[in-house]
Protein backbone atom coordinates (compact mmCIF):
# COMPACT_ATOMS: atom_id res chain seq x y z
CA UNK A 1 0.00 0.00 0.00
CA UNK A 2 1.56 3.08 -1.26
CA UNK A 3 1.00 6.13 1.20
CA UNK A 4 -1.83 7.50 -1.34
CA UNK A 5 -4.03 4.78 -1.15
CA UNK A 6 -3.27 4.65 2.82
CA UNK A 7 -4.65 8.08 3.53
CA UNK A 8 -7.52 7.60 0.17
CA UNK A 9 -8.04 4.23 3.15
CA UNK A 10 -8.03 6.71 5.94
CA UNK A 11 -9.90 9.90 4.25
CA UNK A 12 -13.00 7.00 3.42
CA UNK A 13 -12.96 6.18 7.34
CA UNK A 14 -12.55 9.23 9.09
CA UNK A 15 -15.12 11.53 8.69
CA UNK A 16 -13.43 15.25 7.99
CA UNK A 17 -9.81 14.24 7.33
CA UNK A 18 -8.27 16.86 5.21
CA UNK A 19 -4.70 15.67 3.74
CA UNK A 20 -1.93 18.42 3.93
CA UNK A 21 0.99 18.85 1.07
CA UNK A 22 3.15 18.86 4.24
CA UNK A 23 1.77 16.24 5.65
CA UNK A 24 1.82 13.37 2.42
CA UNK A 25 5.75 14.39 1.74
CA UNK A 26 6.18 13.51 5.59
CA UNK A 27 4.67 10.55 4.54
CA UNK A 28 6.62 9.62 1.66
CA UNK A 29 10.02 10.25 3.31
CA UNK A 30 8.68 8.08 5.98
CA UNK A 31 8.05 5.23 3.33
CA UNK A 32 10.91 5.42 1.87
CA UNK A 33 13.01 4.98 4.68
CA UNK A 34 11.07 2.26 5.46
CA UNK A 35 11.04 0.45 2.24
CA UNK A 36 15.33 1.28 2.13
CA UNK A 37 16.23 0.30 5.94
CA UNK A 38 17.37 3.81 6.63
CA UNK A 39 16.69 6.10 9.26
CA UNK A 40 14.58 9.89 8.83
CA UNK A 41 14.36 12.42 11.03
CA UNK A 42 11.72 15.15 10.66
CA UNK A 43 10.91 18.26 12.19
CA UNK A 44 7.39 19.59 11.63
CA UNK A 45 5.38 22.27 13.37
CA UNK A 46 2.03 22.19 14.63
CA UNK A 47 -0.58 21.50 12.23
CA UNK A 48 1.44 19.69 9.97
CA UNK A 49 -0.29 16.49 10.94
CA UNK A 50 2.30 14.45 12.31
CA UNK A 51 1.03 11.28 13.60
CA UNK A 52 -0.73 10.35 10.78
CA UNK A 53 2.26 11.04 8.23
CA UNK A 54 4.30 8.79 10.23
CA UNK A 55 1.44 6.20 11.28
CA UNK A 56 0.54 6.44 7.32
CA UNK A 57 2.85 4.92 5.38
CA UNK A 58 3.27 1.67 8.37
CA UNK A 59 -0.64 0.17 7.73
CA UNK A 60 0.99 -1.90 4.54
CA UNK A 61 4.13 -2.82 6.56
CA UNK A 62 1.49 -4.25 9.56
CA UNK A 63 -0.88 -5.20 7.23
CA UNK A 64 1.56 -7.67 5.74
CA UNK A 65 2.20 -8.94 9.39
CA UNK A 66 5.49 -7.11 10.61
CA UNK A 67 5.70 -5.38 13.49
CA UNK A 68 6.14 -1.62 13.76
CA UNK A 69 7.20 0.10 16.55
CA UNK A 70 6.32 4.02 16.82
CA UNK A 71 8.41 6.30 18.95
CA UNK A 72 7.67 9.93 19.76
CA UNK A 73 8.71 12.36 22.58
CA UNK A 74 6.63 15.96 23.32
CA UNK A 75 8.63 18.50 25.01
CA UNK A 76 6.03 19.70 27.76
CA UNK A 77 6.51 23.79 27.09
């Protein structure tokens, strides 16, 4: 599942889901560095939408039965 048809999979689902520009080339660095082995590291602001760029591109990964784990940190300001 390429990260289009995950957030087309997503957008059908959740009612009011608006995709960002931002937010799919998050995405496809994410799946990319996935698909390669490699690392990415990405700093976004708020509003980007985050979570779901990163969470995005990992449904065909789990989907296909490998495990995924997610790690995030949030500075408390």
């Amino acid at each position: 599942m390429k990260v289009e048809e995950a957030f087309e999979r997503i957008a059908a689902n959740f009612g009011g889901f608006e995709e960002r520009d931002s937010q799919r080339d998050m995405a496809e660095a994410v799946e990319r560095a996935f698909s390669s082995r490699n690392n990415v590291v990405i700093e976004a602001g708020t509003g980007i939408g985050k979570s779901m760029a990163y969470l995005a591109p990992l449904l065909s990964w789990v989907a296909s039965g490998k495990k995924v784990v997610v790690s995030t940190y949030t500075k408390a300001l």
